[in-house]
Protein backbone atom coordinates (compact mmCIF):
# COMPACT_ATOMS: atom_id res chain seq x y z
CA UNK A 1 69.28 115.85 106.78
CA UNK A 2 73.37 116.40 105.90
CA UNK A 3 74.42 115.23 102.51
CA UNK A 4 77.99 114.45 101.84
CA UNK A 5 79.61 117.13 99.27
CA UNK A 6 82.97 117.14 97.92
CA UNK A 7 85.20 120.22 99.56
CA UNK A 8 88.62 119.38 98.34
CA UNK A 9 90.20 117.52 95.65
CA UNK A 10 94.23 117.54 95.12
CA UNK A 11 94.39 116.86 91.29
CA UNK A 12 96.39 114.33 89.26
CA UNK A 13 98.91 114.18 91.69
CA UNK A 14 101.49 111.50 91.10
CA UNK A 15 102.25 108.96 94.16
CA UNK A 16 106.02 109.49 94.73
CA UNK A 17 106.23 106.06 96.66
CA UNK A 18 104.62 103.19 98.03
CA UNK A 19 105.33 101.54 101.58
CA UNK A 20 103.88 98.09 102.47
CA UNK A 21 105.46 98.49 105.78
CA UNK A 22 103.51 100.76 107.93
CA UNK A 23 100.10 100.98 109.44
CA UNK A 24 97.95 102.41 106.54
CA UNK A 25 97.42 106.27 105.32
CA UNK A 26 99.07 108.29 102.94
CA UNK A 27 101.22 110.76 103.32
CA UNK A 28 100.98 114.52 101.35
CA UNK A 29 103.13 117.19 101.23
CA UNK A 30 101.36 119.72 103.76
CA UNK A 31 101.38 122.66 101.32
CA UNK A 32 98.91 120.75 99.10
CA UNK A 33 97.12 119.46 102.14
CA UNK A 34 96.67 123.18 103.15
CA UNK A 35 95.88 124.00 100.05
CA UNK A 36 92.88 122.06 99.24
CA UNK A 37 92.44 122.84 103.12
CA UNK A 38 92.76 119.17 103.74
CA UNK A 39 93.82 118.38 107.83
CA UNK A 40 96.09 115.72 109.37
CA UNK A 41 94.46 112.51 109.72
CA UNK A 42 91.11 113.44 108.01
CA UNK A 43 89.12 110.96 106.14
CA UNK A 44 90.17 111.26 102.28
CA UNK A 45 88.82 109.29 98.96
CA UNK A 46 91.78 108.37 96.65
CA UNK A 47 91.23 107.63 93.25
CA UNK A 48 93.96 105.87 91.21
CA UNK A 49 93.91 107.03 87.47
CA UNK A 50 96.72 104.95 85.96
CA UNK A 51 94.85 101.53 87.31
CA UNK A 52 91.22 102.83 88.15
CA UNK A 53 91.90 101.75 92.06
CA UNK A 54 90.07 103.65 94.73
CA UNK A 55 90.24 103.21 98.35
CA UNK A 56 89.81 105.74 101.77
CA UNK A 57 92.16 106.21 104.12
CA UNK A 58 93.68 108.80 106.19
CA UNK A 59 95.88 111.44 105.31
CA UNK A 60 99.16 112.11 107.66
CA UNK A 61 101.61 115.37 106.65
CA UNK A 62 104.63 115.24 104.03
CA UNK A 63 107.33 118.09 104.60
CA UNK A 64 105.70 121.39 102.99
CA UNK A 65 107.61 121.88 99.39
CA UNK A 66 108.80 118.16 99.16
CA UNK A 67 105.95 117.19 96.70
CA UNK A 68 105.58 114.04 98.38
CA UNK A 69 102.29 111.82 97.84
CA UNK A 70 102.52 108.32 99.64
CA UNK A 71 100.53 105.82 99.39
CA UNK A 72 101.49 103.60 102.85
CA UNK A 73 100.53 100.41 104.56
CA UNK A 74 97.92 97.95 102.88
CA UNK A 75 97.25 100.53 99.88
CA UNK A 76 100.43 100.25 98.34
CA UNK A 77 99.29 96.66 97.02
CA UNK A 78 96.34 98.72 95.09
CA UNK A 79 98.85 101.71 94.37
CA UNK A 80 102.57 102.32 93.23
CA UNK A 81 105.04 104.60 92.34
CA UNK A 82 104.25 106.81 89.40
CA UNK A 83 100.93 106.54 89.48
CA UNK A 84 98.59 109.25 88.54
CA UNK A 85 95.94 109.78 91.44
CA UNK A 86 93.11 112.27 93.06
CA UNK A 87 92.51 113.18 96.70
CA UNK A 88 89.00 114.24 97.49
CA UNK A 89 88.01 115.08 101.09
CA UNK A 90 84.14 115.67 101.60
CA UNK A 91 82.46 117.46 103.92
CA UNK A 92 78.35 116.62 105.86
CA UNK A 93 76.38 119.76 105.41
CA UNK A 94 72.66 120.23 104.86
CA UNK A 95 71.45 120.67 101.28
CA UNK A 96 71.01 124.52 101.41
CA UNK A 97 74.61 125.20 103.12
CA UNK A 98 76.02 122.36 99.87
CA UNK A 99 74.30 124.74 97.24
CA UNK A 100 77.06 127.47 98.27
CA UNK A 101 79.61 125.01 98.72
CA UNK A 102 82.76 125.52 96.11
CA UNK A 103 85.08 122.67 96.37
CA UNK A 104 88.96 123.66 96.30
CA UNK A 105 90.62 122.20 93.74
CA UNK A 106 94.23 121.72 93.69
CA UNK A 107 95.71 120.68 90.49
CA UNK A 108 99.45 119.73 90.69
CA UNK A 109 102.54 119.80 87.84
CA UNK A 110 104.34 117.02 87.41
CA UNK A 111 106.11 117.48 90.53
CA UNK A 112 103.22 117.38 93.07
CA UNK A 113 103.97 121.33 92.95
CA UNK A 114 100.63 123.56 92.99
CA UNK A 115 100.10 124.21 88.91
CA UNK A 116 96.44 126.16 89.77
CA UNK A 117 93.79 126.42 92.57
CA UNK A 118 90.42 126.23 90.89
């Protein structure tokens, strides 16, 4: 049996924009992607803390260092600029592999810059 176990979460990261027109993802800077060892186009949970919003989608690379977080296609009706959000990306493993499992957490300053890795 896998369970599903978180394995990355990006941290209070603020959405820098919102684009109706485009096919659906969001877009991260790649240095917090590789951070929280998040890859292009993987599966991600987002969390919306300003409006308690959450939705999946999949993530496509920002330019490393621009501290970009946005929220594209359909989404940006549930999410907007200046918002306040949380990127998880979970991982299938089976329950004694999870037990050693320590998710990396990214927590961002106020410009989507990397504050701490937990």
């Amino acid at each position: 049996m896998l369970i599903k176990v978180l394995k990355s979460k990006i941290h209070r990261a603020i959405v820098t924009d919102a684009i109706i027109d485009y096919p659906g993802s969001v877009g991260i800077d790649s240095a917090l992607m590789e951070a929280a060892g998040i890859v292009p186009y993987e599966l991600v949970l987002v969390a919306d803390i300003t409006n308690g919003e959450r939705l999946e989608t999949y993530v496509v690379p920002e330019p490393a260092g621009s501290g970009k977080v946005t929220i594209l296609g359909a989404a940006a009706k549930l999410m907007k600029k200046n918002d306040l959000v949380i990127v998880m990306g979970f991982a299938y493993l089976q329950p004694a592999e999870a037990r050693f499992l320590r998710p990396k957490v990214v927590v961002v300053d106020e410009k989507n810059g990397i504050k701490e890795i937990l």
